[in-house]
N, C-alpha and C. Protein backbone atom coordinates (compact mmCIF):
# COMPACT_ATOMS: atom_id res chain seq x y z
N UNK A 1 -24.81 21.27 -6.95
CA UNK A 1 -24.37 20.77 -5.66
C UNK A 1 -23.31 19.69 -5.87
N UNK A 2 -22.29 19.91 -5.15
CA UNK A 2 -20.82 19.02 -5.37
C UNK A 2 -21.37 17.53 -4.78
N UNK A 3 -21.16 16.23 -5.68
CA UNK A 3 -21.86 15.16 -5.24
C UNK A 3 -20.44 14.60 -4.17
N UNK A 4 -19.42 14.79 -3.81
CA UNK A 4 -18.39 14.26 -3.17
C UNK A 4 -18.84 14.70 -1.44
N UNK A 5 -18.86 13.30 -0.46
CA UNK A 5 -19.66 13.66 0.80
C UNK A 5 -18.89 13.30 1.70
N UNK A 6 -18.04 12.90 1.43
CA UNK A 6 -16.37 13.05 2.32
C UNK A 6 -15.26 13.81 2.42
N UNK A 7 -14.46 13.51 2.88
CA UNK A 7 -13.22 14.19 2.74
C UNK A 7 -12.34 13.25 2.55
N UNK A 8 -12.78 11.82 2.81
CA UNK A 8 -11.96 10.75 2.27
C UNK A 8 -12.25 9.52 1.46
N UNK A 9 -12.39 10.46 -0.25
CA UNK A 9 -12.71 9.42 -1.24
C UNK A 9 -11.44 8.89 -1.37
N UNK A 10 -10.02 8.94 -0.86
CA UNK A 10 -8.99 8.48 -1.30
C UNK A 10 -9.34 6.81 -0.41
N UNK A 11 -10.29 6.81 0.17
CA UNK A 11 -10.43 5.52 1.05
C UNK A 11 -11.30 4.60 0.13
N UNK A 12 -12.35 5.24 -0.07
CA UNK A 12 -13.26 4.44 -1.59
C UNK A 12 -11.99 4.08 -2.18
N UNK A 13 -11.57 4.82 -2.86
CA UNK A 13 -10.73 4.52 -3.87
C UNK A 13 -9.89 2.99 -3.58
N UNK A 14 -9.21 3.50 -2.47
CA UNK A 14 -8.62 2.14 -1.75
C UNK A 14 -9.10 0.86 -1.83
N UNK A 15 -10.25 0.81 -0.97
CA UNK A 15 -11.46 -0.14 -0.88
C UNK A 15 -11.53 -1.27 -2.00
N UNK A 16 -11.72 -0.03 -3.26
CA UNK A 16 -12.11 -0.39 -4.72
C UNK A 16 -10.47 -1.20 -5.25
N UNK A 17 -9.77 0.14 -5.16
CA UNK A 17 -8.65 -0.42 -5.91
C UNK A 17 -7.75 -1.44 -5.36
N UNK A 18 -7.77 -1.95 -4.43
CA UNK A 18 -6.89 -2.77 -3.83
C UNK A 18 -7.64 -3.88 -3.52
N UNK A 19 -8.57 -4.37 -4.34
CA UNK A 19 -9.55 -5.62 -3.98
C UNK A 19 -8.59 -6.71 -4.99
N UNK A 20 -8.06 -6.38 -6.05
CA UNK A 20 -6.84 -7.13 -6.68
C UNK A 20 -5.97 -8.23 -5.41
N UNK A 21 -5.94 -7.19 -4.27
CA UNK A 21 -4.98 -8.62 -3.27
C UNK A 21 -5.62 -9.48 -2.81
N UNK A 22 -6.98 -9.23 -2.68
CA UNK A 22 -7.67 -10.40 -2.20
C UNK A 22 -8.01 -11.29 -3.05
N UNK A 23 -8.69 -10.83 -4.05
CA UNK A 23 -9.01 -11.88 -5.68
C UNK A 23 -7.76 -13.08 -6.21
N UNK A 24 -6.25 -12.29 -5.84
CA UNK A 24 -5.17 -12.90 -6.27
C UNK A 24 -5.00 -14.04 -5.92
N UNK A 25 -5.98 -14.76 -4.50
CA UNK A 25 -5.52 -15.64 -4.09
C UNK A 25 -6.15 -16.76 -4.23
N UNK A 26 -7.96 -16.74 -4.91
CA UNK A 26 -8.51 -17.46 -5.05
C UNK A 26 -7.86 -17.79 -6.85
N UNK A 27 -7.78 -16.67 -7.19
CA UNK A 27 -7.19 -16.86 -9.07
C UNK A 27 -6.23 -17.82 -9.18
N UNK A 28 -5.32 -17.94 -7.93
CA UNK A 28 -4.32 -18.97 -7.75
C UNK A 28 -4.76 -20.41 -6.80
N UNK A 29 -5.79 -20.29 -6.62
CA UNK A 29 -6.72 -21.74 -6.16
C UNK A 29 -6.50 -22.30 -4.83
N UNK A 30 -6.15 -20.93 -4.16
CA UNK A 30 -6.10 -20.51 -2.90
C UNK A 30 -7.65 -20.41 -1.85
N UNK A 31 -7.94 -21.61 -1.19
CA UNK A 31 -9.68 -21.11 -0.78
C UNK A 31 -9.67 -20.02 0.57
N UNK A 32 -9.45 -19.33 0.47
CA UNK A 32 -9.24 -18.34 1.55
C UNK A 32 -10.45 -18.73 3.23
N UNK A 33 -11.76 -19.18 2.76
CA UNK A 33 -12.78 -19.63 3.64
C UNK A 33 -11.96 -21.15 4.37
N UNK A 34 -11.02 -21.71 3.84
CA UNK A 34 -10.39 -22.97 4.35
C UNK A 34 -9.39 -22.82 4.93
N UNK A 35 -8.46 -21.65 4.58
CA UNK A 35 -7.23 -21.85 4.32
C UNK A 35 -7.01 -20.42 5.80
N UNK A 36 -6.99 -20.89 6.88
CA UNK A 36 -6.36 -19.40 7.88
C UNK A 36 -5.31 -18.85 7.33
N UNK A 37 -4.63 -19.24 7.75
CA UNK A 37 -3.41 -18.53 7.03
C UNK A 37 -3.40 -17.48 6.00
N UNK A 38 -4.16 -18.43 4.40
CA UNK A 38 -4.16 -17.28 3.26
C UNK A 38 -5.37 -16.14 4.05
N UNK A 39 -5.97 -16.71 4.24
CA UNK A 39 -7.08 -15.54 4.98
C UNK A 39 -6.08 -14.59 5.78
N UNK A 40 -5.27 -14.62 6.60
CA UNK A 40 -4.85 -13.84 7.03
C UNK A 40 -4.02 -12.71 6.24
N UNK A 41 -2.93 -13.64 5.77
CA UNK A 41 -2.23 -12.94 4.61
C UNK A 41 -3.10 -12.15 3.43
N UNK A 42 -3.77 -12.26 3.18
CA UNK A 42 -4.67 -11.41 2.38
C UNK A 42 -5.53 -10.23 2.83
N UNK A 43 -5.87 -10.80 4.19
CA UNK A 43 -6.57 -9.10 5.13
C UNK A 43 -5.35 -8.62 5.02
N UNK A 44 -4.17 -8.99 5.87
CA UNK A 44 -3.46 -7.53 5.65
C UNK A 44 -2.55 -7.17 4.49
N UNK A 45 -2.84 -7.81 3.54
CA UNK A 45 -2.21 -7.79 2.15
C UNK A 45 -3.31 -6.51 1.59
N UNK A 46 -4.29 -6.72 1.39
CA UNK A 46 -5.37 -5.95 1.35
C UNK A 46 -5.75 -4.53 2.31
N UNK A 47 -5.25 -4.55 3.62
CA UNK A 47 -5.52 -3.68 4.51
C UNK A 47 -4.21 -3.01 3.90
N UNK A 48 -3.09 -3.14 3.99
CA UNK A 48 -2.04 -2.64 3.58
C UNK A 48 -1.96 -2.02 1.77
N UNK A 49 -2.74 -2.38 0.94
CA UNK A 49 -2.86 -1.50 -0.10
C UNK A 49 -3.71 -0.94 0.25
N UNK A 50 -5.07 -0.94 0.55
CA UNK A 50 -5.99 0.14 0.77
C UNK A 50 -4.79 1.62 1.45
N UNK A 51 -4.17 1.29 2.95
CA UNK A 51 -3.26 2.32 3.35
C UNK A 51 -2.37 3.08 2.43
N UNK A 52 -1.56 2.21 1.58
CA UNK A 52 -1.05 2.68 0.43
C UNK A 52 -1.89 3.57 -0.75
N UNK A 53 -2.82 3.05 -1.16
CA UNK A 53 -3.69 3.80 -1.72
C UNK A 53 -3.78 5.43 -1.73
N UNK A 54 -4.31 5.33 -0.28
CA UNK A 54 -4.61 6.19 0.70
C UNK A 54 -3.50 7.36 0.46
N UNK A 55 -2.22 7.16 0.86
CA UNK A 55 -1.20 7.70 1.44
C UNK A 55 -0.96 8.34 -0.04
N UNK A 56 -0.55 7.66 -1.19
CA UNK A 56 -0.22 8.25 -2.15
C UNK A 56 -1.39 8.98 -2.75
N UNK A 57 -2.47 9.00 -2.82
CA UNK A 57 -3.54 9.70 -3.64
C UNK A 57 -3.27 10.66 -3.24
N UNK A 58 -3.02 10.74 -1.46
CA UNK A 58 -3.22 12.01 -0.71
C UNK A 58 -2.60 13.06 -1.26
N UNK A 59 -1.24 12.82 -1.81
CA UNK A 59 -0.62 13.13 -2.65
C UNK A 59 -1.00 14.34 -3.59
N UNK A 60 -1.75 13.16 -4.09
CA UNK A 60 -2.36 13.51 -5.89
C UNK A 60 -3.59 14.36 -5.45
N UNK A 61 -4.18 14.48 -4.09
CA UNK A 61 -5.12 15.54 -3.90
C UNK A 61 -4.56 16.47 -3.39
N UNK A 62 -3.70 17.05 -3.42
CA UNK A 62 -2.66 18.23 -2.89
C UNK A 62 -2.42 19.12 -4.45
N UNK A 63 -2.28 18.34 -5.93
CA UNK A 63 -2.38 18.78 -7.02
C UNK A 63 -4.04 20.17 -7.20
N UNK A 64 -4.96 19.00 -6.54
CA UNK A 64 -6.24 19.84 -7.23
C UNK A 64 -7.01 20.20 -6.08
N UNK A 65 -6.16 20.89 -5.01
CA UNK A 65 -6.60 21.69 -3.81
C UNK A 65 -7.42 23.19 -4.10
N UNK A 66 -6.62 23.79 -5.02
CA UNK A 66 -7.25 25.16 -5.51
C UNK A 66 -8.59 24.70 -6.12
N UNK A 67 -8.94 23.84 -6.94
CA UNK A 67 -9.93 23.58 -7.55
C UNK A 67 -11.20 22.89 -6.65
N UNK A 68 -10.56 22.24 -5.91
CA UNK A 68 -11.41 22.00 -4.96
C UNK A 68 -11.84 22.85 -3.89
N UNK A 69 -11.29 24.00 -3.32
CA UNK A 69 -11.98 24.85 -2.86
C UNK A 69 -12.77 25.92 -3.69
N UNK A 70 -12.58 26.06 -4.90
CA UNK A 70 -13.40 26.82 -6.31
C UNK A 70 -14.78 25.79 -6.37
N UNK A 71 -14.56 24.48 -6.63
CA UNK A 71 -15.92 24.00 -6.33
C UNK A 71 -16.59 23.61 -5.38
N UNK A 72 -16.48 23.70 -4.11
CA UNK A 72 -17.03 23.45 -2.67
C UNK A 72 -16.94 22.58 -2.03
N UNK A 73 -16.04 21.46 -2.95
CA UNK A 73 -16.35 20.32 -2.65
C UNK A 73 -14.44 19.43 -1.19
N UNK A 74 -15.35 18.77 -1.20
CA UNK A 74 -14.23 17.97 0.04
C UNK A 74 -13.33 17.48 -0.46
N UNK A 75 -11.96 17.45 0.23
CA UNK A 75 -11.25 16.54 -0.11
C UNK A 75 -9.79 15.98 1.26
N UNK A 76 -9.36 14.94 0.77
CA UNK A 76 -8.43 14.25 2.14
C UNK A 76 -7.50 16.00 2.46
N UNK A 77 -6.77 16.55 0.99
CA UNK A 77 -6.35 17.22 1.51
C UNK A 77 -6.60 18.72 1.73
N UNK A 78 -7.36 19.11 1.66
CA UNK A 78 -8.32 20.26 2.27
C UNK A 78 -8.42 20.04 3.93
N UNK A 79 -8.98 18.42 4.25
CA UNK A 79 -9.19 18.53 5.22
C UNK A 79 -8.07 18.48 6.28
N UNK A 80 -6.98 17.96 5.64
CA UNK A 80 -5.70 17.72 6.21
C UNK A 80 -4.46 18.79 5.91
N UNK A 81 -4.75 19.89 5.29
CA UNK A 81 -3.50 20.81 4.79
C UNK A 81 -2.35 21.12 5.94
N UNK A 82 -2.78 21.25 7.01
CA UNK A 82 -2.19 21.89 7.82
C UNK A 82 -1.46 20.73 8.57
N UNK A 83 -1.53 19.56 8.42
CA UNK A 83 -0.82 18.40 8.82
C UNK A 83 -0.67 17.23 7.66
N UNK A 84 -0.54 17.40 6.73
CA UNK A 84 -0.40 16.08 5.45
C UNK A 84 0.50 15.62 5.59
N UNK A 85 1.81 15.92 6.64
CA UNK A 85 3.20 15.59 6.18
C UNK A 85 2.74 14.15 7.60
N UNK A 86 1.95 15.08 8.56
CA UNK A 86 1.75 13.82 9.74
C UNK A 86 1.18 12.79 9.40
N UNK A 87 0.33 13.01 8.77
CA UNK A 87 -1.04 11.80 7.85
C UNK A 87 -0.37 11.23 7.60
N UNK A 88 0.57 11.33 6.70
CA UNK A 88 1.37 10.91 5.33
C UNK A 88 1.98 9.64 6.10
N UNK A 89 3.33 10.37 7.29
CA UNK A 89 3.61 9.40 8.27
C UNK A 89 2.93 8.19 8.99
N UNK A 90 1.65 8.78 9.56
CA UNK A 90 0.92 7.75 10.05
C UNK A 90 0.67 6.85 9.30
N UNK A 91 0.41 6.95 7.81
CA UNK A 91 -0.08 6.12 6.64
C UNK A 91 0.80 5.12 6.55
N UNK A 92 2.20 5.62 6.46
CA UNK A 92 3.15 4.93 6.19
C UNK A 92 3.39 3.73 7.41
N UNK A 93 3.22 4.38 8.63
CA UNK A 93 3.61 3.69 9.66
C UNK A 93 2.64 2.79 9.40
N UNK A 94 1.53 2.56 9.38
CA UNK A 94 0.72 1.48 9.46
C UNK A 94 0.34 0.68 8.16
N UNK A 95 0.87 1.06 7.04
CA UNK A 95 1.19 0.49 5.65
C UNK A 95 1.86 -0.61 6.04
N UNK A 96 3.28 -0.32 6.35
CA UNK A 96 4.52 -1.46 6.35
C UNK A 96 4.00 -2.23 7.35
N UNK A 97 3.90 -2.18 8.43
CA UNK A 97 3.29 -3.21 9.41
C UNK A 97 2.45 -4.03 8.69
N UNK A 98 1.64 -4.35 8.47
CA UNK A 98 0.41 -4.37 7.73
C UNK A 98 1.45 -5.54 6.31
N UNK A 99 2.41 -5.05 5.59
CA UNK A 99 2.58 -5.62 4.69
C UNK A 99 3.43 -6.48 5.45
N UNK A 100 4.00 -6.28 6.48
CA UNK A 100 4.78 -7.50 7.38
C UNK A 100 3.97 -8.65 7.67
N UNK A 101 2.44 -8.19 8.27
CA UNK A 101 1.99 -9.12 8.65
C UNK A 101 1.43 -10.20 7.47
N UNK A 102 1.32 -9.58 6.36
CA UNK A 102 0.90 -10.46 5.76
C UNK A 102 2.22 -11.32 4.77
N UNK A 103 3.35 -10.97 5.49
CA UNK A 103 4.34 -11.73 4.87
C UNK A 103 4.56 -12.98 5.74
N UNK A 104 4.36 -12.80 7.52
CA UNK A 104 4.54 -13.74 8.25
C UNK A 104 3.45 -15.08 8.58
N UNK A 105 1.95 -14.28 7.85
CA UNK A 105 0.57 -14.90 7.86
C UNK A 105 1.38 -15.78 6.35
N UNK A 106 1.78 -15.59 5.64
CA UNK A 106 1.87 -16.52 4.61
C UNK A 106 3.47 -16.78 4.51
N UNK A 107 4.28 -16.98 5.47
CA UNK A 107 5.14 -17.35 5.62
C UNK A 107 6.64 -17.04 4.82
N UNK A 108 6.29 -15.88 4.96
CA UNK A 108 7.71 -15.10 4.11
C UNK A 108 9.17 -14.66 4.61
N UNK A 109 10.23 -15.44 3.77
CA UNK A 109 11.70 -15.77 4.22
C UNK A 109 12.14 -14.03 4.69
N UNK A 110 13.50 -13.74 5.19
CA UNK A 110 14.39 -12.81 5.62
C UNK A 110 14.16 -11.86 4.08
N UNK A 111 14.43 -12.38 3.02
CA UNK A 111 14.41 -11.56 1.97
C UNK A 111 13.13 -10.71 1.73
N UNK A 112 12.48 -11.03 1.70
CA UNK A 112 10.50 -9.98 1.64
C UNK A 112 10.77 -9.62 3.01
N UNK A 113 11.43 -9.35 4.17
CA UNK A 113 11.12 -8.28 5.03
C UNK A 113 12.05 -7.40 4.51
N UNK A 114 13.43 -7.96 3.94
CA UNK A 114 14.52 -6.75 3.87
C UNK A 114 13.78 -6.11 2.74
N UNK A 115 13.53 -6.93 1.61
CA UNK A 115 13.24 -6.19 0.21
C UNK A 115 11.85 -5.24 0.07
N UNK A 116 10.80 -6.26 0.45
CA UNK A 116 9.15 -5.56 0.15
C UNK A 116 9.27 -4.50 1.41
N UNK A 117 9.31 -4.66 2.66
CA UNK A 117 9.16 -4.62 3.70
C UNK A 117 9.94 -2.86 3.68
N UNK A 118 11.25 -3.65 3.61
CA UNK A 118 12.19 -2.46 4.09
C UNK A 118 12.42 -1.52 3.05
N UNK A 119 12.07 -1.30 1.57
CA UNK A 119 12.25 -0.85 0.53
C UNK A 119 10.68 -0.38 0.49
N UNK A 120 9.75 -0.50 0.94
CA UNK A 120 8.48 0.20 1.29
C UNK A 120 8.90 1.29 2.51
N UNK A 121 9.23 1.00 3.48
CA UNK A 121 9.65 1.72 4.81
C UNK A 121 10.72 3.02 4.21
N UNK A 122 11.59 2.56 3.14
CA UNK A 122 12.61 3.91 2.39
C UNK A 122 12.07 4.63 1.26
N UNK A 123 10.88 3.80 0.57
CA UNK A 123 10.86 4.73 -0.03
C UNK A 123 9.73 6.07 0.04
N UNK A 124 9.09 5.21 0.46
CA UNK A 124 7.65 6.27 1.53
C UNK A 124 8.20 7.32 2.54
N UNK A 125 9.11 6.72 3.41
CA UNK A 125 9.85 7.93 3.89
C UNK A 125 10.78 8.95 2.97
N UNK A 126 11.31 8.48 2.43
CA UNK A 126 12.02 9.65 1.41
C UNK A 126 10.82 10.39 0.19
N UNK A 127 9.63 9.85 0.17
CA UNK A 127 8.50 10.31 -1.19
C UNK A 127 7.65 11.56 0.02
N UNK A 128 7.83 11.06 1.30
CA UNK A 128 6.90 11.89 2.72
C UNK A 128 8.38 13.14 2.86
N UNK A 129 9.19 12.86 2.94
CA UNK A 129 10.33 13.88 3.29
C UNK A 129 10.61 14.64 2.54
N UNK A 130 10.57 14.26 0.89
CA UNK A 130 10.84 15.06 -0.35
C UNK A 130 9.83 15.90 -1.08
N UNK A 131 8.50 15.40 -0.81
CA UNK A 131 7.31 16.04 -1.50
C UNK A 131 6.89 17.19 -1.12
N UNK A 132 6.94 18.29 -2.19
CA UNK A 132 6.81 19.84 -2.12
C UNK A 132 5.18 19.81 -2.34
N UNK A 133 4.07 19.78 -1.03
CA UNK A 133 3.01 19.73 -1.39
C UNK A 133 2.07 21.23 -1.95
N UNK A 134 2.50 22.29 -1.98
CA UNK A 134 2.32 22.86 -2.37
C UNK A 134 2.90 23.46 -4.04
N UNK A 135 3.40 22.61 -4.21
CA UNK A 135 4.31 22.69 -6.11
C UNK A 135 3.54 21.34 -6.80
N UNK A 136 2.14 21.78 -7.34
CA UNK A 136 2.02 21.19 -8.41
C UNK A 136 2.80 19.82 -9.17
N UNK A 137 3.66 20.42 -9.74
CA UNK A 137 4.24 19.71 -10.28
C UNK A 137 5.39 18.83 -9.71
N UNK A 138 5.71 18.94 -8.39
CA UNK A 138 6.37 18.18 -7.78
C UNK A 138 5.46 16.87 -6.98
N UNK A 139 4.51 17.79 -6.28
CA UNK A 139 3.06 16.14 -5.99
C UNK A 139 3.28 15.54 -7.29
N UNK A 140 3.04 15.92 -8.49
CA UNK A 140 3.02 14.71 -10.02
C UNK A 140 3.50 13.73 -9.96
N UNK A 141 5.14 14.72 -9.85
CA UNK A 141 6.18 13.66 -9.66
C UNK A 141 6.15 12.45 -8.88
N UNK A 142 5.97 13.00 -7.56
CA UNK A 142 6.26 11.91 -6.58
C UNK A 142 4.98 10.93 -6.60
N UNK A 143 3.48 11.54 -6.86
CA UNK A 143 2.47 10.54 -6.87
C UNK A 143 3.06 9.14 -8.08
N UNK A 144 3.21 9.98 -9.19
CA UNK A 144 3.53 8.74 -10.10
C UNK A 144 4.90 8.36 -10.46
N UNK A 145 5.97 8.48 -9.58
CA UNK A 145 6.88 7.94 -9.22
C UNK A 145 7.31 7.33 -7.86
N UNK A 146 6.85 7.68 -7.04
CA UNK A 146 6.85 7.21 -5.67
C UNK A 146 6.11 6.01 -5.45
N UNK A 147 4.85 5.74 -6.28
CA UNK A 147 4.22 4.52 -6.08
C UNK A 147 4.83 3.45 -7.05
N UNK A 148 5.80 3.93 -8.14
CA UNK A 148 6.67 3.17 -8.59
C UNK A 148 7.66 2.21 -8.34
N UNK A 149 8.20 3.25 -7.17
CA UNK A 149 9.30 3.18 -6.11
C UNK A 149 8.59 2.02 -5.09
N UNK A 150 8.09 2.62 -4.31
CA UNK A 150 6.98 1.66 -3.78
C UNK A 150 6.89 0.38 -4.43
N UNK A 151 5.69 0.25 -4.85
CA UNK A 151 5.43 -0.89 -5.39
C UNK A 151 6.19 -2.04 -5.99
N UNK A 152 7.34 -1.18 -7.09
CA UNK A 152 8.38 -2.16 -7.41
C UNK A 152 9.44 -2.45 -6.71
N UNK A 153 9.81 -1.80 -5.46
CA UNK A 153 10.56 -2.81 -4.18
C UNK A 153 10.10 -3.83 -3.76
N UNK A 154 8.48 -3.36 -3.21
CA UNK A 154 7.44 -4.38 -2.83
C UNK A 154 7.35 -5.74 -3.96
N UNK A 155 7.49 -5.78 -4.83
CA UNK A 155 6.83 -6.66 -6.17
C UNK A 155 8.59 -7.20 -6.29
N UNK A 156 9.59 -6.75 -6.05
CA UNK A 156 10.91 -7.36 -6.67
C UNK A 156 11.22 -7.96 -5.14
N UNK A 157 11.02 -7.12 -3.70
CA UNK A 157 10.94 -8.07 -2.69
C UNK A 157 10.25 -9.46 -2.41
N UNK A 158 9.18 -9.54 -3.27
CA UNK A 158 8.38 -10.72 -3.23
C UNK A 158 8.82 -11.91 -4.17
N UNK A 159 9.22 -11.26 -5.47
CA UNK A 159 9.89 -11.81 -6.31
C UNK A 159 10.75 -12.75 -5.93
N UNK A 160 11.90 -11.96 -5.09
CA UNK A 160 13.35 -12.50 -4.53
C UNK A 160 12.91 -13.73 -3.51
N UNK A 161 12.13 -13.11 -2.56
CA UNK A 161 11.60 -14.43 -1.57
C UNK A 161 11.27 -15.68 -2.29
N UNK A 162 10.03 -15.24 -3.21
CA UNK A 162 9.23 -16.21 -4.10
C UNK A 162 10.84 -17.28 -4.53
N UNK A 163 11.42 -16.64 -5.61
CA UNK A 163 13.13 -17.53 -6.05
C UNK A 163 13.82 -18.44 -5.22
N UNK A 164 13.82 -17.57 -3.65
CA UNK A 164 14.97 -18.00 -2.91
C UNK A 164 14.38 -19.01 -2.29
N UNK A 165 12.71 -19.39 -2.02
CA UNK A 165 11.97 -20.30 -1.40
C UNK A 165 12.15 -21.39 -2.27
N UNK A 166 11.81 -21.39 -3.67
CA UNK A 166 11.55 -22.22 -4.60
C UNK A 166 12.97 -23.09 -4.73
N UNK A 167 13.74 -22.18 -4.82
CA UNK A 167 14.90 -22.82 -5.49
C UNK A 167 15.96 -23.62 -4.16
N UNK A 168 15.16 -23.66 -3.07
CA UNK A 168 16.00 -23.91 -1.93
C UNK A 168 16.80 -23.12 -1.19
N UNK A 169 17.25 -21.91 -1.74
CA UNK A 169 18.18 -20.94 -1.14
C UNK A 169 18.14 -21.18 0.45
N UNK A 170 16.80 -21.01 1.05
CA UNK A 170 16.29 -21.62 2.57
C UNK A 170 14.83 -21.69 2.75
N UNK A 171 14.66 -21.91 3.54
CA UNK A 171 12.92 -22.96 4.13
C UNK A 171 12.46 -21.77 4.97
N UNK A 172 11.11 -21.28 4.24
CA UNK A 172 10.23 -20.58 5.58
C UNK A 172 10.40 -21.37 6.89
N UNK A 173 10.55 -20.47 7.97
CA UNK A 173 10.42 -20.75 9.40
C UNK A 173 8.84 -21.20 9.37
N UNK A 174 8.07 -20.67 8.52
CA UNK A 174 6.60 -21.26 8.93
C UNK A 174 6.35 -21.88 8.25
N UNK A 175 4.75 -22.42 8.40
CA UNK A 175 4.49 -23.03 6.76
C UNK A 175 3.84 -21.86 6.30
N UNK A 176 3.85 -22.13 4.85
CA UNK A 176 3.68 -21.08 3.93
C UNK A 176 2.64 -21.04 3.39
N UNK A 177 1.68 -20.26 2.81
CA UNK A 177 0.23 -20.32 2.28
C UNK A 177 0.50 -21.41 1.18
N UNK A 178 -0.23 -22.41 1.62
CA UNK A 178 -0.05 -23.55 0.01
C UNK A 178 -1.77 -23.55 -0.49
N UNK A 179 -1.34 -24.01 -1.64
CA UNK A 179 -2.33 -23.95 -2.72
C UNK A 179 -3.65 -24.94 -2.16
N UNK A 180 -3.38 -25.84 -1.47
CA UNK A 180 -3.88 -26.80 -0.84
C UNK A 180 -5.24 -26.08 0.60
N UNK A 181 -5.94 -26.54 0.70
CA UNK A 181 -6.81 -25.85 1.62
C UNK A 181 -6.63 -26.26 3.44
């Protein structure tokens, strides 16, 4: 008997794998129970990888569709074949939001909306527009290059903000998650 009792372990997965954004903030001596703000910025820092998660696995369960109907068992895309490209969208749509909010909850300059923000919004749409979900080897591709794409806009958008804050370039409009409680 197939022990899988969903159709959306890509959400476990999420859950699990994206607990890194929340941990990040106490590792940096951030008290999240004190601090609104980081609390905020971290739900949807956190809500927004879980979505990500999500969106790209979906992906990577489009690879082992045949196999999963050979063993009986569930999966996101079994249950979604006939619309993955809509999922995919919706995922996306509520990903980037989500990583906005937690740029404005912790007070993030013009640069992390153009860079993380808007370089999440292009490349998810072009990884949702380009992906041959029925070619094997093209889901590969895009699962483990698309979250590349992804992620390292996201991570070099944050980067750039992080620089341009520090170094004076200009002043968050808000205050910004400080280390301080």
């Amino acid at each position: 008997m197939p022990l899988r009792v969903t159709y959306y372990p890509q959400a476990v997965l999420g859950l699990t794998f994206s607990w890194g954004a929340i941990m990040g903030f106490p590792a940096l001596g951030i008290d999240l129970l004190n601090n609104g703000a980081a609390l905020e910025a971290a739900a949807a820092l956190y809500a927004s990888c879980v979505t990500w998660t999500v969106l790209y696995d979906m992906i990577y369960a489009h690879m082992d569709i045949k196999d999963d109907v050979a063993a009986g068992i569930k999966s996101i895309a079994l249950r979604h074949e006939k619309n993955t490209k809509a999922v995919l969208s919706a995922l996306a749509a509520v990903q980037v939001p989500l990583l906005a909010a937690a740029g404005v909850a912790a007070g993030s300059g013009p640069i992390f909306f153009i860079g993380s923000c808007g370089s999440a919004a292009v490349s998810l749409g072009l990884m949702i527009w380009k992906v041959q979900l029925k070619n094997v080897q093209n889901c590969w591709w895009w699962f483990k290059n698309g979250c590349l794409l992804t992620g390292g806009g996201i991570t070099l958008g944050m980067l750039l903000d992080y620089v341009a804050q520090t170094t004076g370039f200009y002043k968050s409009v808000e205050e910004p998650v400080s280390l301080e409680s």
